[in-house]
PDB file of N, CA and C in Angstrom:
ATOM      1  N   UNK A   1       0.839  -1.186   0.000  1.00  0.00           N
ATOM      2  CA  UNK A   1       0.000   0.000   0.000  1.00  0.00           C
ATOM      3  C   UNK A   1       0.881   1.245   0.000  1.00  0.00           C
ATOM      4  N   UNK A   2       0.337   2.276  -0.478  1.00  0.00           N
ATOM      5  CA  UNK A   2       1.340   3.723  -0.649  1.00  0.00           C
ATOM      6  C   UNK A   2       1.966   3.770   0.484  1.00  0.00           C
ATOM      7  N   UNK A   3       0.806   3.814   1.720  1.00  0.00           N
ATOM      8  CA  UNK A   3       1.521   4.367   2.936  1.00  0.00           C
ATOM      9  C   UNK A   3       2.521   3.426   3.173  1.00  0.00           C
ATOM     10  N   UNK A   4       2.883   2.322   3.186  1.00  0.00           N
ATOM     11  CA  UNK A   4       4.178   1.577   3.380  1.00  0.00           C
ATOM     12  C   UNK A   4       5.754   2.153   2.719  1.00  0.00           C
ATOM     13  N   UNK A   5       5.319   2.758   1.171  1.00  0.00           N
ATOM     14  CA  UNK A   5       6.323   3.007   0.578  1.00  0.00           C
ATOM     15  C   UNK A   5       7.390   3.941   1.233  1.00  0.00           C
ATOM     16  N   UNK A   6       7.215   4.754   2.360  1.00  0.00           N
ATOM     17  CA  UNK A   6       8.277   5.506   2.868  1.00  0.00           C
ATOM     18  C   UNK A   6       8.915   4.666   3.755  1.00  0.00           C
ATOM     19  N   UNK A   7       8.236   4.009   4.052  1.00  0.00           N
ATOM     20  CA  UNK A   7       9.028   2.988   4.900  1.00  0.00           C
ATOM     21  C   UNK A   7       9.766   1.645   5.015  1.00  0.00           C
ATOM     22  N   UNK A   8       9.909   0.905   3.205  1.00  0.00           N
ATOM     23  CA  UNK A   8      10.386   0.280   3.020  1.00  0.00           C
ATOM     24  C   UNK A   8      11.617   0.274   3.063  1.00  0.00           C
ATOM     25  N   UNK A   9      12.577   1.129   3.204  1.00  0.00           N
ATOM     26  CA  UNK A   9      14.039   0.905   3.334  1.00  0.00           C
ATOM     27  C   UNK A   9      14.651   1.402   5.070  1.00  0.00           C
ATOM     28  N   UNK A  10      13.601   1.194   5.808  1.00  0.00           N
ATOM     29  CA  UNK A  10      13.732   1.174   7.437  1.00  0.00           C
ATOM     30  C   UNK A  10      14.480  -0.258   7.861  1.00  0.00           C
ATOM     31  N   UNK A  11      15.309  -0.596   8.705  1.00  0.00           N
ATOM     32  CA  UNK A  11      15.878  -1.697   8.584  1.00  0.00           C
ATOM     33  C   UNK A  11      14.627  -1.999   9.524  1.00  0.00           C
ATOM     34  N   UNK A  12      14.130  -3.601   9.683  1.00  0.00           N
ATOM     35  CA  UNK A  12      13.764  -4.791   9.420  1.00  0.00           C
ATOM     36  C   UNK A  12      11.631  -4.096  10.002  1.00  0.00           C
ATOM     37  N   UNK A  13      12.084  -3.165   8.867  1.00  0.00           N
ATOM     38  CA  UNK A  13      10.311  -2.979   8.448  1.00  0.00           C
ATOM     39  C   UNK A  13       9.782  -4.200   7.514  1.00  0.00           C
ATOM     40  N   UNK A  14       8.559  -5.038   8.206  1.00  0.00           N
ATOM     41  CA  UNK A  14       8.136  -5.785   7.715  1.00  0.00           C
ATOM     42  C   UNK A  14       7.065  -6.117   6.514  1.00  0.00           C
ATOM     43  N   UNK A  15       6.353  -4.682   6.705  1.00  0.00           N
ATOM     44  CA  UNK A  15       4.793  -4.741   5.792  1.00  0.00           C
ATOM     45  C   UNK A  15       3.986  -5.343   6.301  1.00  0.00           C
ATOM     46  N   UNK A  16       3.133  -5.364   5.501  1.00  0.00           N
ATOM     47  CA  UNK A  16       1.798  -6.129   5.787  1.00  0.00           C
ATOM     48  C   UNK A  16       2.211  -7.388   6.437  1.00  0.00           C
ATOM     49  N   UNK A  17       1.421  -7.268   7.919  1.00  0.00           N
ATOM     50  CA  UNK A  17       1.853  -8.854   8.694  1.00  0.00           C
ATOM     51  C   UNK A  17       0.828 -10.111   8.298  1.00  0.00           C
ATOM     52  N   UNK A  18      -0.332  -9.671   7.249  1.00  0.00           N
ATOM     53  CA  UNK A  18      -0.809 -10.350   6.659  1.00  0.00           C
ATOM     54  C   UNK A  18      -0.207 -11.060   5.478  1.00  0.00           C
ATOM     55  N   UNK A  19       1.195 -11.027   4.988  1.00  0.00           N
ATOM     56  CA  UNK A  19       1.565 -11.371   4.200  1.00  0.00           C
ATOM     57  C   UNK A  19       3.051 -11.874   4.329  1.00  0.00           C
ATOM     58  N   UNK A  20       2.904 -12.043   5.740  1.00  0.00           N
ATOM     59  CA  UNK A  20       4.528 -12.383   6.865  1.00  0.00           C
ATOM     60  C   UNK A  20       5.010 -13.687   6.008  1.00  0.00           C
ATOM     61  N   UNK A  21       6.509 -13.893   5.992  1.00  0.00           N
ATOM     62  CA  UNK A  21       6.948 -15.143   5.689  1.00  0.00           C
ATOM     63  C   UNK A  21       8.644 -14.878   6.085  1.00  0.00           C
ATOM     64  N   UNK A  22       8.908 -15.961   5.980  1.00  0.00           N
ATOM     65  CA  UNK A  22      10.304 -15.884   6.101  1.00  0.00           C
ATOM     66  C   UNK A  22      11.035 -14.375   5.914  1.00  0.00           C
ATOM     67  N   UNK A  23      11.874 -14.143   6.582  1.00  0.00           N
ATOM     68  CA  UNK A  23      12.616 -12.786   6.297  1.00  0.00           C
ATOM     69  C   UNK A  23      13.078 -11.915   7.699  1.00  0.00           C
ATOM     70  N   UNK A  24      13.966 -11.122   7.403  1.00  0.00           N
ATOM     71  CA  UNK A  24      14.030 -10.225   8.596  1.00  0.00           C
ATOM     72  C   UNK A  24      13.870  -8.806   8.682  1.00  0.00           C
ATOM     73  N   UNK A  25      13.398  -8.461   7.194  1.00  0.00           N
ATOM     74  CA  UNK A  25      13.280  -6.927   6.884  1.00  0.00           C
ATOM     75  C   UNK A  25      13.882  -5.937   6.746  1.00  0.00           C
ATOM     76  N   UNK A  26      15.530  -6.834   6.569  1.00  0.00           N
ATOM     77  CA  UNK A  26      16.485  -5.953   6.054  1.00  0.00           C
ATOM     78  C   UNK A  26      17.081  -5.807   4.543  1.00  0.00           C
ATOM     79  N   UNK A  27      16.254  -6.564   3.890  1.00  0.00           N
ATOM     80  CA  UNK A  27      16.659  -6.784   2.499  1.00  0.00           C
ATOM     81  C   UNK A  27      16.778  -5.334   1.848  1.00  0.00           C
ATOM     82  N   UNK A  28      15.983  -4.847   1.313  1.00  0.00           N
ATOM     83  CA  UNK A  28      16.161  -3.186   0.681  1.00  0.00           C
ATOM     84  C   UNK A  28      16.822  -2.022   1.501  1.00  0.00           C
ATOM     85  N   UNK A  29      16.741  -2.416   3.156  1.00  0.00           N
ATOM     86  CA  UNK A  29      17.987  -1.571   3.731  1.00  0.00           C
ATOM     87  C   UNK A  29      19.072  -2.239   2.762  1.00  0.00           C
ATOM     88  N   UNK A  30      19.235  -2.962   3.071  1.00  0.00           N
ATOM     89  CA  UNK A  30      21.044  -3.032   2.856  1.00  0.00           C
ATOM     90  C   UNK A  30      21.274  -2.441   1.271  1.00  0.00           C
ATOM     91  N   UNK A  31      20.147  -3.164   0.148  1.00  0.00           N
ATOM     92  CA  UNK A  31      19.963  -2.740  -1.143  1.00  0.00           C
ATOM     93  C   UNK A  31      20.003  -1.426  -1.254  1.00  0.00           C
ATOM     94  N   UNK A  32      19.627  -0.351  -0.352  1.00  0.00           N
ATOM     95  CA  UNK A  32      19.389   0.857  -0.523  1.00  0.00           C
ATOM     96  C   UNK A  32      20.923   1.884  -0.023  1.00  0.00           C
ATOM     97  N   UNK A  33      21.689   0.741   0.932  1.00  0.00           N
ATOM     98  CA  UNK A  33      23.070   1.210   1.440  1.00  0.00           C
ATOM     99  C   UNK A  33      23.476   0.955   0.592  1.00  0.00           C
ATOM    100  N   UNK A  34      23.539  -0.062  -0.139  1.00  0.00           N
ATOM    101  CA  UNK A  34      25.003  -0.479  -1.248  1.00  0.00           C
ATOM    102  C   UNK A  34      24.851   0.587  -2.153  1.00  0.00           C
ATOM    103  N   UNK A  35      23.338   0.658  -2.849  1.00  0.00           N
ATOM    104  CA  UNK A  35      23.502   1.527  -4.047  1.00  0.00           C
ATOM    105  C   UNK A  35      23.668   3.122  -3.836  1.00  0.00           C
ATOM    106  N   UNK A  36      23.606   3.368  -2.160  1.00  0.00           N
ATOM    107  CA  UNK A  36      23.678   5.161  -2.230  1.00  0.00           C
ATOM    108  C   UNK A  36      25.524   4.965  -2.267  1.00  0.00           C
ATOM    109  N   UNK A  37      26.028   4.506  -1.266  1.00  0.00           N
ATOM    110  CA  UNK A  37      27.457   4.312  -1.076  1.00  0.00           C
ATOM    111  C   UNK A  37      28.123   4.154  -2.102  1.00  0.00           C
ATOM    112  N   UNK A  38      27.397   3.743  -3.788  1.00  0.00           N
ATOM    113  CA  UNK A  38      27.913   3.694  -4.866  1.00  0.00           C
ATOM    114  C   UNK A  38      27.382   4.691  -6.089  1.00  0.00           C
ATOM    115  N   UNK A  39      26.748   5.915  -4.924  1.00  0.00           N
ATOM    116  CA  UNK A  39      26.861   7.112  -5.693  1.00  0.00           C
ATOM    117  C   UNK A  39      25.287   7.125  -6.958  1.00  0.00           C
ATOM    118  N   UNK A  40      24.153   5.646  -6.365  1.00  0.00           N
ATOM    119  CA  UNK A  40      23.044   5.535  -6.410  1.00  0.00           C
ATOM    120  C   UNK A  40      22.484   5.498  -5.591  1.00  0.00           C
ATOM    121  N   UNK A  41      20.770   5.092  -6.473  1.00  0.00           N
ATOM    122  CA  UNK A  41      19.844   4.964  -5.477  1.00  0.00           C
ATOM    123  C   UNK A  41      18.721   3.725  -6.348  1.00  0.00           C
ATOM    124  N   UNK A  42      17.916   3.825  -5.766  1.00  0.00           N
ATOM    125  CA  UNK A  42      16.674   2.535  -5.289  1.00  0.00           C
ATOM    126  C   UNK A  42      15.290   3.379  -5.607  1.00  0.00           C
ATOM    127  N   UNK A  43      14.461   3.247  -6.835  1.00  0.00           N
ATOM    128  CA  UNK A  43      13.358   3.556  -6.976  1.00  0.00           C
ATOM    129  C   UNK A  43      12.305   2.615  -6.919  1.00  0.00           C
ATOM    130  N   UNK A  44      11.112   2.891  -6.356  1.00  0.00           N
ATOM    131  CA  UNK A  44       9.846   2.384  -6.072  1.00  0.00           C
ATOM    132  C   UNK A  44       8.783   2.610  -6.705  1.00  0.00           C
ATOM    133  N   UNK A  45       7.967   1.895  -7.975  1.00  0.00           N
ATOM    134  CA  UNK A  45       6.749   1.871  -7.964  1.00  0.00           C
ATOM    135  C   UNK A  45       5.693   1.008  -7.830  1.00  0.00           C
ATOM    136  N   UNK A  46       4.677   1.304  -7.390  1.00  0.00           N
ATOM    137  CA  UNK A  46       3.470   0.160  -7.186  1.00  0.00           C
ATOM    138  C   UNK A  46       2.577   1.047  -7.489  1.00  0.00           C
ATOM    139  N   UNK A  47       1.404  -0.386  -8.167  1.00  0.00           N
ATOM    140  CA  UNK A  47       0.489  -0.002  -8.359  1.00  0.00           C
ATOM    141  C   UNK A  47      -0.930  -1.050  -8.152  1.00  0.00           C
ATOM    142  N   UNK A  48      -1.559  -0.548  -7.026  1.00  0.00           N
ATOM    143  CA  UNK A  48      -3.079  -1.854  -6.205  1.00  0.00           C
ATOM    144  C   UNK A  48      -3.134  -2.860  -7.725  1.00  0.00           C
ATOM    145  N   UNK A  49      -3.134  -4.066  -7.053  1.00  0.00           N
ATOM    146  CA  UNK A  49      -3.849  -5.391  -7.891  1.00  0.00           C
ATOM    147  C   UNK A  49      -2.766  -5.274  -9.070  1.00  0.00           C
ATOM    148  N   UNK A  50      -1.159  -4.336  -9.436  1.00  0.00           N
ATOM    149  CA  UNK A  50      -0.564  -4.946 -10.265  1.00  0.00           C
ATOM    150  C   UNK A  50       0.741  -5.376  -9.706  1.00  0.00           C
ATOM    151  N   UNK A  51       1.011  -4.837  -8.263  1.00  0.00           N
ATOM    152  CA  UNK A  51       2.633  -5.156  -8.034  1.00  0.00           C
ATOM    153  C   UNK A  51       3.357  -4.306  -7.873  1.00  0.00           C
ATOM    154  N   UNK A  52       4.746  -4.502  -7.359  1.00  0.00           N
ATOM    155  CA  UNK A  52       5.520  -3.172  -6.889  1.00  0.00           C
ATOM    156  C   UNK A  52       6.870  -3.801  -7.396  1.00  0.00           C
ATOM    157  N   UNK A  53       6.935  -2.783  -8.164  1.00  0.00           N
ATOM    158  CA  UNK A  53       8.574  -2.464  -9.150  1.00  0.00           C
ATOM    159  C   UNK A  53       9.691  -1.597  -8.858  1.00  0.00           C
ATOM    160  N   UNK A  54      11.021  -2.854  -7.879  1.00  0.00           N
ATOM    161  CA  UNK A  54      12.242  -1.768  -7.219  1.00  0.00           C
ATOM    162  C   UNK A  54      13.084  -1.846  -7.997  1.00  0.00           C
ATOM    163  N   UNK A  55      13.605  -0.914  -8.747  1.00  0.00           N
ATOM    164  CA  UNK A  55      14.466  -0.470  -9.563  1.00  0.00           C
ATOM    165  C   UNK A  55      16.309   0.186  -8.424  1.00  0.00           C
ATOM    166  N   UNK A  56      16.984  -0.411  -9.253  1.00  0.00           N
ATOM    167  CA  UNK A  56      18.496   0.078  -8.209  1.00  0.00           C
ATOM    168  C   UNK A  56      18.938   0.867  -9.337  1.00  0.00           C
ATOM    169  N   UNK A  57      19.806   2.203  -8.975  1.00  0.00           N
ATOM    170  CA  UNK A  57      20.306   2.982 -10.115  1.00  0.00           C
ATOM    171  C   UNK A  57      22.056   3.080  -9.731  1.00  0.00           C
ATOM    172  N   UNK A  58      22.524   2.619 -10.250  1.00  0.00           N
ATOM    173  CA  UNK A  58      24.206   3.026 -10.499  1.00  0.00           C
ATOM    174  C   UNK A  58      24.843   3.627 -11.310  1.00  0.00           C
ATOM    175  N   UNK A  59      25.786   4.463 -10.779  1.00  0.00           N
ATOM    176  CA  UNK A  59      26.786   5.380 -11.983  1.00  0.00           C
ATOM    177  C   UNK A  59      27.223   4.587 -12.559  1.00  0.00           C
ATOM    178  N   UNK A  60      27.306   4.903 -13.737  1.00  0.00           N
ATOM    179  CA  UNK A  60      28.114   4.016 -14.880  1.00  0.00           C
ATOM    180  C   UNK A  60      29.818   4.345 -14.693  1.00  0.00           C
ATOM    181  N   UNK A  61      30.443   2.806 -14.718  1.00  0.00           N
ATOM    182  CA  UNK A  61      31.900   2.945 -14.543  1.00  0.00           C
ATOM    183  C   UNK A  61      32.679   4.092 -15.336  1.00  0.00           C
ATOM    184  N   UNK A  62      33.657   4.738 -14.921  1.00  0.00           N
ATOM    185  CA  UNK A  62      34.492   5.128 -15.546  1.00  0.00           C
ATOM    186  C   UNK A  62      35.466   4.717 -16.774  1.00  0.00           C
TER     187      UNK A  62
END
């Protein structure tokens, strides 16, 4: 849901506990450290009844 989206890169934010499974809720933290520390970032879209699309962005090598 939207309102989740600010809070997906909180370390071990879970989401919907209706949809709990294995995990510890640090996955897109860490995804979201690697790619700022490499001078990117981590975009988010969703959209109800189609899914949510995380995109990672990196500088292109020198």
């Amino acid at each position: 849901a939207d309102e989740a989206l600010p809070r997906l890169f909180e370390r071990f934010y879970r989401g919907d506990p209706a949809h709990s499974g294995d995990g510890s809720g640090l996955g897109l933290a860490i995804v979201a450290a690697v790619a700022q520390a490499h001078g990117g970032g981590v975009d988010v879209a969703s959209a109800p009844g189609e899914g949510t699309r995380v995109s990672v962005r990196l500088p292109k090598a020198p």
